[in-house]
N, C-alpha and C. Protein backbone atom coordinates (compact mmCIF):
# COMPACT_ATOMS: atom_id res chain seq x y z
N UNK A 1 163.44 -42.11 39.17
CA UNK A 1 164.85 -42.36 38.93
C UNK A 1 165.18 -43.81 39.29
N UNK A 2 166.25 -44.35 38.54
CA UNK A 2 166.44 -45.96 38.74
C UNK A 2 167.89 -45.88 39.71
N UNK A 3 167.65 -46.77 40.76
CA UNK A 3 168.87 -46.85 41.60
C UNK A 3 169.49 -48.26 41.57
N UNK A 4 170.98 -48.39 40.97
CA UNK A 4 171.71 -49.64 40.89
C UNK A 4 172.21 -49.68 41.79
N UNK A 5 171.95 -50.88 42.09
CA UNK A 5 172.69 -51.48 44.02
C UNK A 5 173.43 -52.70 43.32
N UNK A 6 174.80 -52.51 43.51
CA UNK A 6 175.72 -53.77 43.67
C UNK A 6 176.11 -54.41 44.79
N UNK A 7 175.57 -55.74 44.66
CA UNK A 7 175.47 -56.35 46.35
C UNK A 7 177.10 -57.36 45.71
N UNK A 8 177.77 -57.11 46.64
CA UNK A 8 179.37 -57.53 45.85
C UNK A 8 180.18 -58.45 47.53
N UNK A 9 180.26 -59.74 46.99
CA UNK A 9 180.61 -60.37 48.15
C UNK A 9 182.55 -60.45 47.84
N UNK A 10 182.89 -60.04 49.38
CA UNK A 10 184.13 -60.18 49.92
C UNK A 10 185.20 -61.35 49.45
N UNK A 11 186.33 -61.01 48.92
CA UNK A 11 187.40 -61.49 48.45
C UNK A 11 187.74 -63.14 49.76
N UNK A 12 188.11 -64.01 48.91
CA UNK A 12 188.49 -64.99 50.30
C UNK A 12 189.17 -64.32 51.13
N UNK A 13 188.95 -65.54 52.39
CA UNK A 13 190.09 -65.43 53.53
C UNK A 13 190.60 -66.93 53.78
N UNK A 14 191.32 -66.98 54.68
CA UNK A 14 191.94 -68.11 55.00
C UNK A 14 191.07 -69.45 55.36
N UNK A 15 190.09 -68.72 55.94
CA UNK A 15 188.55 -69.84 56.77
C UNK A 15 187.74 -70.16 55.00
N UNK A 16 188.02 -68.76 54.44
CA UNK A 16 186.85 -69.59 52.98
C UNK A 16 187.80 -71.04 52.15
N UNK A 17 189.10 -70.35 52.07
CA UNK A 17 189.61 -71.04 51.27
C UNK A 17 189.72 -72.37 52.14
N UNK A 18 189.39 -73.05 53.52
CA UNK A 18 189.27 -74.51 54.41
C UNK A 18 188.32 -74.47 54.50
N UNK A 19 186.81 -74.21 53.66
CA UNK A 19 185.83 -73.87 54.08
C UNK A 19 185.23 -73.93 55.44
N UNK A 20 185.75 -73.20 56.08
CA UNK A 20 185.47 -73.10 57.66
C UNK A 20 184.14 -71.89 57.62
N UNK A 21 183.31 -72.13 59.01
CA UNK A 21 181.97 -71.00 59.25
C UNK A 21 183.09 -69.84 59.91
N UNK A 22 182.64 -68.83 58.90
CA UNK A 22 183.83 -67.55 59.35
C UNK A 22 182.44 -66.39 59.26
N UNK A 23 181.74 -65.92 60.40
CA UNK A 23 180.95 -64.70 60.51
C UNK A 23 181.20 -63.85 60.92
N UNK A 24 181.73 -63.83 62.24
CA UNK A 24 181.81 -62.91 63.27
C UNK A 24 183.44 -62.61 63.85
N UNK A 25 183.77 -63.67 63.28
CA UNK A 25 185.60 -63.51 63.33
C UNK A 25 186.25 -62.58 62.20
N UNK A 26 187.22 -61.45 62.62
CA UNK A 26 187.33 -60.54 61.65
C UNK A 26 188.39 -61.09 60.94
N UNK A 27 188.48 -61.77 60.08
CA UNK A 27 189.53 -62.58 59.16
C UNK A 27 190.11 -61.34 58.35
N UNK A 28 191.21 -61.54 57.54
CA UNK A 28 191.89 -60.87 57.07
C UNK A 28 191.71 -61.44 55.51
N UNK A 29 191.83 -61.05 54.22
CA UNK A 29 191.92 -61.39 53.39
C UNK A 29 193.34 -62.18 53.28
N UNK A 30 193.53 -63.13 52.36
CA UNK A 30 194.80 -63.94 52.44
C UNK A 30 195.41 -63.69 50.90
N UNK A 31 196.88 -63.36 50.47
CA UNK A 31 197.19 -63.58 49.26
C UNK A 31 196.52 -63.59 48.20
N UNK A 32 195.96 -64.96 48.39
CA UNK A 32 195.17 -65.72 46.85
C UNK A 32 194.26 -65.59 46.93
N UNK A 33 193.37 -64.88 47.96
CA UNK A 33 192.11 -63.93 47.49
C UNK A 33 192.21 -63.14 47.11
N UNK A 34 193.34 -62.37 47.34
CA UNK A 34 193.51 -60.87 46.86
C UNK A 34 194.01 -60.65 45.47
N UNK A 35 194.94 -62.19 44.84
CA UNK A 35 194.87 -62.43 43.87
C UNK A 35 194.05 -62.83 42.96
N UNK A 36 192.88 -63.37 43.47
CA UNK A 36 192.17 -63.54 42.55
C UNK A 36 190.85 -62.63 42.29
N UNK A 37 190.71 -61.75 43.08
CA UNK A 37 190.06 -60.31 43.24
C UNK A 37 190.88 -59.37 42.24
N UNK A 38 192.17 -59.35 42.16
CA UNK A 38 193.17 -58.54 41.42
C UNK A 38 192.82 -59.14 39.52
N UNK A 39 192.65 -60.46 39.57
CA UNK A 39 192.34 -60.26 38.22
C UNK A 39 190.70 -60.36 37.76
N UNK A 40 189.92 -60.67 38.45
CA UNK A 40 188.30 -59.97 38.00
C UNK A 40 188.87 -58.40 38.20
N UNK A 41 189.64 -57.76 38.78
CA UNK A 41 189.40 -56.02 38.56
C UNK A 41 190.17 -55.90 37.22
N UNK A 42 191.10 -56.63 37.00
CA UNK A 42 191.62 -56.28 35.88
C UNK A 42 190.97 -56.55 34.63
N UNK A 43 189.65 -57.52 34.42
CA UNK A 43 188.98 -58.12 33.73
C UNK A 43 187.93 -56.83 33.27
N UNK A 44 188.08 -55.69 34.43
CA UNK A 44 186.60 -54.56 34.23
C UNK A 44 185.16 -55.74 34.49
N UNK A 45 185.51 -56.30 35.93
CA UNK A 45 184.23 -57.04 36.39
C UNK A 45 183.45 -56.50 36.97
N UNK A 46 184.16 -55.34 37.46
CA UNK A 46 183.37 -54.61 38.34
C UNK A 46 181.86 -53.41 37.94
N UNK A 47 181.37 -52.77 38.29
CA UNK A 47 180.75 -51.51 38.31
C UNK A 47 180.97 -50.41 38.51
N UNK A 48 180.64 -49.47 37.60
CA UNK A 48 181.25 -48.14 38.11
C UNK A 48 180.32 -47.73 39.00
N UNK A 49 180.58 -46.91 40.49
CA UNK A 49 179.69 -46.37 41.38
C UNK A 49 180.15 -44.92 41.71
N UNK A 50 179.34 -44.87 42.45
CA UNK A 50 179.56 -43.07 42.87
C UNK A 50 179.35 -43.71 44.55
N UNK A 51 178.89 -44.21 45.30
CA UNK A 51 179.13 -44.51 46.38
C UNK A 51 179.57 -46.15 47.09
N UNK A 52 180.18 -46.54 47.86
CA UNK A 52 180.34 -47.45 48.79
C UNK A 52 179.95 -47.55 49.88
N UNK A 53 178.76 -48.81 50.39
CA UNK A 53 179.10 -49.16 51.59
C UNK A 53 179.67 -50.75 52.11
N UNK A 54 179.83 -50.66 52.89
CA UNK A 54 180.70 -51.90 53.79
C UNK A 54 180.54 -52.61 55.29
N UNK A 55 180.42 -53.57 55.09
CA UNK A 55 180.43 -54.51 56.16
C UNK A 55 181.33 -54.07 57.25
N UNK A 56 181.34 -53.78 58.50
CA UNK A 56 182.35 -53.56 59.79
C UNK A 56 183.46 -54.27 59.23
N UNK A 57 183.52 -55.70 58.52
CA UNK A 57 185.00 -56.47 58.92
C UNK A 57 185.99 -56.19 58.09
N UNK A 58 187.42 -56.81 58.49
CA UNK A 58 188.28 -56.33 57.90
C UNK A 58 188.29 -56.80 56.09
N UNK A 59 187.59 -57.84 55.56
CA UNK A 59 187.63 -59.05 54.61
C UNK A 59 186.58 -57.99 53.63
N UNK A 60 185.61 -57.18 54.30
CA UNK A 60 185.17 -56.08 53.29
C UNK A 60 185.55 -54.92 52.98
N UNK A 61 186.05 -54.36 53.76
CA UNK A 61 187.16 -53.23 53.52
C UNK A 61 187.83 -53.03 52.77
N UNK A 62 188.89 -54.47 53.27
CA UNK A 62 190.02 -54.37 52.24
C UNK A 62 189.72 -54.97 50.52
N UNK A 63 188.50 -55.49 50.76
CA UNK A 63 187.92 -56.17 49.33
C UNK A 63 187.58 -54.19 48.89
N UNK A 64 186.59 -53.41 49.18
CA UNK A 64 185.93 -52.62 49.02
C UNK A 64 186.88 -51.44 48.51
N UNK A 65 188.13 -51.32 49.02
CA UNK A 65 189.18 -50.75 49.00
C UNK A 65 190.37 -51.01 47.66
N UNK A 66 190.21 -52.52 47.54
CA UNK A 66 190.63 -52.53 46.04
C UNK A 66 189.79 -52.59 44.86
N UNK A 67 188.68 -52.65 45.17
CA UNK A 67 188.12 -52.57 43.79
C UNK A 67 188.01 -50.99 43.85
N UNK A 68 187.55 -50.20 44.37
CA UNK A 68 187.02 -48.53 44.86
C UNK A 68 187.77 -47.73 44.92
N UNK A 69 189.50 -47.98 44.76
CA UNK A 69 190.26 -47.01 45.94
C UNK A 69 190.28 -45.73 45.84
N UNK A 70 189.22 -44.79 44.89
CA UNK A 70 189.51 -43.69 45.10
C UNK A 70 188.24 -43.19 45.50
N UNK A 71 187.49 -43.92 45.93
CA UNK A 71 186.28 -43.65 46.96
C UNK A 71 185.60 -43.81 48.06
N UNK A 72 185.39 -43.25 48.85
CA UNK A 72 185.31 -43.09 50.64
C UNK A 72 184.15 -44.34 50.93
N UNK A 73 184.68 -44.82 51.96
CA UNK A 73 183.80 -45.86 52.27
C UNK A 73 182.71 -45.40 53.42
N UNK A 74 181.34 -46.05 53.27
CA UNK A 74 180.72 -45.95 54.47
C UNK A 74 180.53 -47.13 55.21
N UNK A 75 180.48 -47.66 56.51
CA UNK A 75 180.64 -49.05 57.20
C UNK A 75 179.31 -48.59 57.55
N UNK A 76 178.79 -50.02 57.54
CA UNK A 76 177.42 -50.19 58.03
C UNK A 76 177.27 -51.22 58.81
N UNK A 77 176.92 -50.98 60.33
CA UNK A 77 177.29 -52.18 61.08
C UNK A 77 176.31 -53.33 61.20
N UNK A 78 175.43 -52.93 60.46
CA UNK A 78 173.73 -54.01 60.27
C UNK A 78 174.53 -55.07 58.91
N UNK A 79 175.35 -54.69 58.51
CA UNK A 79 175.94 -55.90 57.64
C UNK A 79 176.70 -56.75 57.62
N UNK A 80 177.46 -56.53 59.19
CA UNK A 80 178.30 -57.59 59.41
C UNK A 80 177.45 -58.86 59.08
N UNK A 81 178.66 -60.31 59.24
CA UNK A 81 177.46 -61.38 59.02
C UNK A 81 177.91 -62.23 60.18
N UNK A 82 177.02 -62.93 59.55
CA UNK A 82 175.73 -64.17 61.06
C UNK A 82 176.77 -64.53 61.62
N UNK A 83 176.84 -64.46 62.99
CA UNK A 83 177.34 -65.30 64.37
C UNK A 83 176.94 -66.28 64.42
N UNK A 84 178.29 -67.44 63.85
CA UNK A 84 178.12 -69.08 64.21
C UNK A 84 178.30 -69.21 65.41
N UNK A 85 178.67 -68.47 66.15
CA UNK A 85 178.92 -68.66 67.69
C UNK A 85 179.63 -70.02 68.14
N UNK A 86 179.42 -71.39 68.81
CA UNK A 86 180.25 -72.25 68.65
C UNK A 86 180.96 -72.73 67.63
N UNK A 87 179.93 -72.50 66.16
CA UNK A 87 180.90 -72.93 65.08
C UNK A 87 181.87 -72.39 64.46
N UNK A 88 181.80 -71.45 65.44
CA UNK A 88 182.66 -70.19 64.37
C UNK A 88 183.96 -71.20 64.38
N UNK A 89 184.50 -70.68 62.89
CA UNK A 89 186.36 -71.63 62.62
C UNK A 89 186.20 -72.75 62.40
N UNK A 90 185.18 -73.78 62.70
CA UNK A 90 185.02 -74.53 62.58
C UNK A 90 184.45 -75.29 61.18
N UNK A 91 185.01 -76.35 60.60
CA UNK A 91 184.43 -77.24 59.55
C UNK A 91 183.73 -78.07 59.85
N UNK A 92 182.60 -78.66 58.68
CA UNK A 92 181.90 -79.91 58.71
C UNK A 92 182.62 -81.12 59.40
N UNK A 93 183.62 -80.89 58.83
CA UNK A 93 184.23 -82.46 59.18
C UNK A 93 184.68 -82.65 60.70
N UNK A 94 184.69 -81.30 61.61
CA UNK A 94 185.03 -81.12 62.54
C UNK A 94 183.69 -81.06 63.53
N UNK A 95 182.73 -80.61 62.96
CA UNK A 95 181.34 -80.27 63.67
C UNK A 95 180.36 -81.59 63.67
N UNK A 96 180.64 -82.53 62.15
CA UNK A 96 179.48 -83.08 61.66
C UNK A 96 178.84 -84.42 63.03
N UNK A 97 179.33 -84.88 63.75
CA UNK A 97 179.14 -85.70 64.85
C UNK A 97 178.97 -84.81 66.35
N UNK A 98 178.76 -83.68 66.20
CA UNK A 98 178.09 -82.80 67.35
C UNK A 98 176.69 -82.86 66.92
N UNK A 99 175.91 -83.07 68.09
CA UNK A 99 174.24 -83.30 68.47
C UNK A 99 173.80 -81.88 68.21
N UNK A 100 174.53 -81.19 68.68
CA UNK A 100 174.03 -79.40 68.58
C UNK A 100 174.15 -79.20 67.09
N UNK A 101 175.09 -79.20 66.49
CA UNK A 101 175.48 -78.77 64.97
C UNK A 101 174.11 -79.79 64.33
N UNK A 102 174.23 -80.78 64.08
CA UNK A 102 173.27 -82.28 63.92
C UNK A 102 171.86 -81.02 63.74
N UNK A 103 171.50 -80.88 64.62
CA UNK A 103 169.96 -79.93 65.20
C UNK A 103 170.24 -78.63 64.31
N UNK A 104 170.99 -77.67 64.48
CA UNK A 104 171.23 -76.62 63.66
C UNK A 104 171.11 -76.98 62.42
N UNK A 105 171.93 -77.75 62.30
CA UNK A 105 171.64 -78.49 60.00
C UNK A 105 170.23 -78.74 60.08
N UNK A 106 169.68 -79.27 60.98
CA UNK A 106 167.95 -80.39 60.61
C UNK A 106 167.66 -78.67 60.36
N UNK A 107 167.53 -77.55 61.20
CA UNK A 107 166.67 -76.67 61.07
C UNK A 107 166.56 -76.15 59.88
N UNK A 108 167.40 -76.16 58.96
CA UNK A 108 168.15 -75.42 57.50
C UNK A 108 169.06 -74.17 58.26
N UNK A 109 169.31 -74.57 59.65
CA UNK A 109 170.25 -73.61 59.55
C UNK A 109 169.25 -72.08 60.53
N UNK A 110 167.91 -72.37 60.80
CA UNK A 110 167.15 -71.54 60.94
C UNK A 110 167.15 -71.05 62.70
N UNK A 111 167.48 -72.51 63.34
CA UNK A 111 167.59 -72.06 64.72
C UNK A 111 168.86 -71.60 64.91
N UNK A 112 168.52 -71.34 66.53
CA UNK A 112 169.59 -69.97 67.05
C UNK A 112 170.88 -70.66 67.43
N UNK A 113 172.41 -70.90 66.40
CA UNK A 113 173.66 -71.57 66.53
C UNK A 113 173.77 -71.43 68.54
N UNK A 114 174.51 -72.23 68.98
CA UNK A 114 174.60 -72.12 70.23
C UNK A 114 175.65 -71.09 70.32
N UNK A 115 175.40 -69.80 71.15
CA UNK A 115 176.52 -69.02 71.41
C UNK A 115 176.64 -68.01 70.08
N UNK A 116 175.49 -68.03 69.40
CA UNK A 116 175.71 -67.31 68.01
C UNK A 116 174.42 -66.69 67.88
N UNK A 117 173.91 -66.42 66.59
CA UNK A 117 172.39 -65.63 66.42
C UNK A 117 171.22 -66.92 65.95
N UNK A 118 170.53 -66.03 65.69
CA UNK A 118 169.30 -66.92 64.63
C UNK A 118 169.24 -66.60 63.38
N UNK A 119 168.82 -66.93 62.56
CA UNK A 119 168.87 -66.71 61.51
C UNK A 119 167.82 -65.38 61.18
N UNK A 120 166.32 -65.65 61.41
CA UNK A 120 165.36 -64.58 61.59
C UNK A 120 166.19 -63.08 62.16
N UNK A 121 166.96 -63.01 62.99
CA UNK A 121 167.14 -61.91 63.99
C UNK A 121 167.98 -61.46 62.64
N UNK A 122 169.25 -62.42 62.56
CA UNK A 122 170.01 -62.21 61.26
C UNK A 122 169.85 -61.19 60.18
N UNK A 123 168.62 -61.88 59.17
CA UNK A 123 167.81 -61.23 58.08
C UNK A 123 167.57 -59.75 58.24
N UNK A 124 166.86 -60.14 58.96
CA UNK A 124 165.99 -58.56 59.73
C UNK A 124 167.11 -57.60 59.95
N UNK A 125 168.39 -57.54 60.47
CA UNK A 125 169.22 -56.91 60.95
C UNK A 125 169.77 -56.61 59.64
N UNK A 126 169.70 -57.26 58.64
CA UNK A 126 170.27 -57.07 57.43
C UNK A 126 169.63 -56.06 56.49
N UNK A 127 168.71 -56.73 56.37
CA UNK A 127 167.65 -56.23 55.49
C UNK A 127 167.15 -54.90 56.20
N UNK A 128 167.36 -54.53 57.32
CA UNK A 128 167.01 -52.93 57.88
C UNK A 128 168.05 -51.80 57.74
N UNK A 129 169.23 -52.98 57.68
CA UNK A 129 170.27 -51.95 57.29
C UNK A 129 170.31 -51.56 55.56
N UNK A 130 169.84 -52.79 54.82
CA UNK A 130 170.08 -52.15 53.44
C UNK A 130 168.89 -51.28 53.19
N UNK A 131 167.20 -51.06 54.16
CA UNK A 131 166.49 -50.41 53.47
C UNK A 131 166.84 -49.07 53.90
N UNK A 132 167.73 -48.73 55.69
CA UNK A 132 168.68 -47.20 55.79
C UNK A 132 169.59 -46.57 54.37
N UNK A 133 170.04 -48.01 53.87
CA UNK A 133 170.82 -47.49 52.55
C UNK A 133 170.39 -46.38 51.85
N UNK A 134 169.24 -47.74 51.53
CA UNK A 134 167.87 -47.08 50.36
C UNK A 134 167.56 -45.44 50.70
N UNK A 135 167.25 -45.38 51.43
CA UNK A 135 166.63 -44.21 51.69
C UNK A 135 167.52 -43.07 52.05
N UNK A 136 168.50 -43.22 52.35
CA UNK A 136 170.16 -42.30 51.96
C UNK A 136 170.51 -42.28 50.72
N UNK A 137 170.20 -42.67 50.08
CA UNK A 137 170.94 -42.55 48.48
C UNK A 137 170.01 -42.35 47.77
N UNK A 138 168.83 -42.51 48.04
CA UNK A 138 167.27 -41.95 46.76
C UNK A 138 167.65 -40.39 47.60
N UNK A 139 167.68 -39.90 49.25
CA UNK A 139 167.83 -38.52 49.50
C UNK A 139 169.25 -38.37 48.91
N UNK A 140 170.63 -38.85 48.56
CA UNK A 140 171.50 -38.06 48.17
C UNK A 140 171.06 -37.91 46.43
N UNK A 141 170.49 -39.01 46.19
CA UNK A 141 170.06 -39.14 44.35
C UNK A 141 171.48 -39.72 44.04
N UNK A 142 171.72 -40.69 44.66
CA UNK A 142 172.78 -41.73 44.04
C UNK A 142 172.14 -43.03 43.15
N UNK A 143 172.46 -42.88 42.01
CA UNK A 143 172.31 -43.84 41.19
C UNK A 143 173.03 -45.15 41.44
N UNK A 144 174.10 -44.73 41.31
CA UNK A 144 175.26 -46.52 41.55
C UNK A 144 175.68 -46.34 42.41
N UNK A 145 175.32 -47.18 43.45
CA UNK A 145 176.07 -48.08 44.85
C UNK A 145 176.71 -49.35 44.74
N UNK A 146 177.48 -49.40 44.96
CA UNK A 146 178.00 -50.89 46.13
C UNK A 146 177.83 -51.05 47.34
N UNK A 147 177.62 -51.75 47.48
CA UNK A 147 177.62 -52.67 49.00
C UNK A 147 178.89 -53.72 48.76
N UNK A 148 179.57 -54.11 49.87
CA UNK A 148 180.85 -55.22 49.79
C UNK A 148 180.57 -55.34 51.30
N UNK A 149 179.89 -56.34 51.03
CA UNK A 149 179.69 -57.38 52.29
C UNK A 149 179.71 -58.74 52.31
N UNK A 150 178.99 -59.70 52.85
CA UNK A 150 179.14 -61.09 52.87
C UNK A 150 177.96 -61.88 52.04
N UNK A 151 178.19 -63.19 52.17
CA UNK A 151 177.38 -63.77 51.35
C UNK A 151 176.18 -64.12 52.10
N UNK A 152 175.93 -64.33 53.29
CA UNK A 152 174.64 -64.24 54.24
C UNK A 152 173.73 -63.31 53.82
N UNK A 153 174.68 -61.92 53.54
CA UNK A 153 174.03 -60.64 54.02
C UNK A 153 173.59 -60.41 52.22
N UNK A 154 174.59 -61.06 51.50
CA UNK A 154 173.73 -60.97 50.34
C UNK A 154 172.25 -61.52 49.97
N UNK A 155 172.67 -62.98 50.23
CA UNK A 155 171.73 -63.86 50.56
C UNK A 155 170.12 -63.29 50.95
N UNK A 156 170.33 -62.69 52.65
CA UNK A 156 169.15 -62.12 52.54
C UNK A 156 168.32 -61.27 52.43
N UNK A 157 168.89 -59.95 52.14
CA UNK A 157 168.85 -59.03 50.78
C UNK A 157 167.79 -59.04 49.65
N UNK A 158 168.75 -60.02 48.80
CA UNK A 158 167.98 -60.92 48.10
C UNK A 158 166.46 -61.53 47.87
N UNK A 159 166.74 -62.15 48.88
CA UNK A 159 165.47 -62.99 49.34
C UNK A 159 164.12 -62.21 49.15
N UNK A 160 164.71 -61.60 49.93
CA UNK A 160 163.44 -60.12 50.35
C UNK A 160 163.63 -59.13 49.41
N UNK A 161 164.23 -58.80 48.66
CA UNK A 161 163.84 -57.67 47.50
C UNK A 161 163.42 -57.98 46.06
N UNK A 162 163.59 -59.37 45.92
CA UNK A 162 163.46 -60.01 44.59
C UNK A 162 162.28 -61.18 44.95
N UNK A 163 161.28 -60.51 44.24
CA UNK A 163 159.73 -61.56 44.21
C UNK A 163 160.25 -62.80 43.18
N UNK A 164 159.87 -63.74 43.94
CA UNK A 164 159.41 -64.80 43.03
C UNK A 164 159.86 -65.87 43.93
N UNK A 165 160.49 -67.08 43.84
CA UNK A 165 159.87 -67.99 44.61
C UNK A 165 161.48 -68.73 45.24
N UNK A 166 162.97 -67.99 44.98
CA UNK A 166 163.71 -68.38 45.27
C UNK A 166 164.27 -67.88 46.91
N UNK A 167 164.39 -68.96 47.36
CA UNK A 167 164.86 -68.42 48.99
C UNK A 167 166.38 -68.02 48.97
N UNK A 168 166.70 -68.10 51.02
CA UNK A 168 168.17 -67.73 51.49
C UNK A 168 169.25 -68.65 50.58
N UNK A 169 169.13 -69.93 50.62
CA UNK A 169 170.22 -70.17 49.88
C UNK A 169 170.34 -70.22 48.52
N UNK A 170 168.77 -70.22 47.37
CA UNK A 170 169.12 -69.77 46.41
C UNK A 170 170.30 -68.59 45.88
N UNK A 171 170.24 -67.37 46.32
CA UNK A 171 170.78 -66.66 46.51
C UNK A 171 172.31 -66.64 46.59
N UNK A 172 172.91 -68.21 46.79
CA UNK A 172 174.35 -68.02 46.90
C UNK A 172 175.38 -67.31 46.19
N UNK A 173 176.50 -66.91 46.40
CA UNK A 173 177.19 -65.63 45.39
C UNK A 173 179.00 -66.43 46.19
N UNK A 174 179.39 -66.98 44.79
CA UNK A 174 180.79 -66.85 45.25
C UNK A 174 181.74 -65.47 45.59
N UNK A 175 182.56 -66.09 46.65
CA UNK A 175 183.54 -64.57 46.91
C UNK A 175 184.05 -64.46 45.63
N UNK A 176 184.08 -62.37 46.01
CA UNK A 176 184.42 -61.77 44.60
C UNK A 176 183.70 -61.77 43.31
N UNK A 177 182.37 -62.26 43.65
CA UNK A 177 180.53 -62.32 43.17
C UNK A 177 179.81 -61.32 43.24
N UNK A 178 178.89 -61.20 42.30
CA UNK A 178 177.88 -60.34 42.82
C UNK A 178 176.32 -60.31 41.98
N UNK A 179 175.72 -59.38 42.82
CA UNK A 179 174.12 -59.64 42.23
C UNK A 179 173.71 -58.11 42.32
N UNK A 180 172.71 -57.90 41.01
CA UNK A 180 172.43 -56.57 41.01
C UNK A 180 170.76 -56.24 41.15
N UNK A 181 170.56 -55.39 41.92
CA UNK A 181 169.14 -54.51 42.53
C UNK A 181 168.93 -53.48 41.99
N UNK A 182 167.94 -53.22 41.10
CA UNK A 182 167.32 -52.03 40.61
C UNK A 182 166.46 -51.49 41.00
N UNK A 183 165.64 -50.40 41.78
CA UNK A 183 164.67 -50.29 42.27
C UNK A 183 164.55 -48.57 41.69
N UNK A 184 163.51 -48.67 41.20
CA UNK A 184 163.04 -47.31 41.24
C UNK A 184 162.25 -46.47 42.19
N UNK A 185 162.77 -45.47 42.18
CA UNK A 185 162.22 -45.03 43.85
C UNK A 185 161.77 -43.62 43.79
């Protein structure tokens, strides 16, 4: 049997639209994300599913909730995304002359943010939660899923379920984006 996974990233918030590092802070969707989420649904951008799951924060929920609303959500707490820890809220233009941030960029981003995660720990935490998915929905025999989570968590997902030679940030997905997983199982 073929199982469609819609990996579907979260409507802006206030931190996307200043492009601020927003992971671990539970932002709220703002207006003009929700407006512009309101017309991709009206466009039929979406997928039809028989199940949802969701990121802990509030920015997937309420994304998950308008595209879905007449279907029960499941939260999955392995999908929240990455802890910038000092950077959290914070912009380039605000960070770019910190020695710590400076070191975090040289790594690609790979070492552990001060006061935040690593990236490795990150992945792994991700990617264990989407293969629990997997294996809940081949036992319920769900064909179409969503996921509505973040773009990290898409990101590394991604990475790791799709062979060939593109990495974490290949993978990027604007909010209110998405990328699709077929796996037969």
């Amino acid at each position: 049997m073929a199982y469609n996974i819609f990996l579907i990233r979260h409507a802006k918030t206030q931190a996307n639209f200043e492009r601020r590092y927003t992971g671990s802070a539970d932002e709220p969707l703002v207006e003009a994300g929700i407006s512009e989420l309101r017309e991709k649904i009206e466009s039929v951008c979406y997928p039809v599913v028989d199940r949802v799951y969701v990121s802990p924060m509030k920015r997937c929920e309420h994304t998950a909730r308008l595209i879905y609303p007449h279907l029960p959500l499941t939260v999955v707490p392995g999908f929240a995304e990455y802890n910038f820890g000092d950077f959290e809220g914070k912009t380039y233009g605000e960070l770019k002359d910190n020695p710590a941030y400076e070191k975090w960029i040289g790594s690609g981003g790979l070492d552990k943010s001060p006061g935040g995660e690593d990236m490795e720990s990150y992945k792994k935490r991700c990617c264990l939660a989407f293969e629990q998915v997997l294996v809940e929905i081949k036992e319920l025999g769900i064909a179409n899923t969503a996921l509505v989570v973040h773009g990290g968590t898409i990101m590394a997902i991604m990475e790791k379920h799709v062979p060939g030679e593109k990495g974490f940030y290949d993978w990027q997905v604007p909010n209110c984006g998405w990328h699709e997983l077929v796996f037969l199982l």
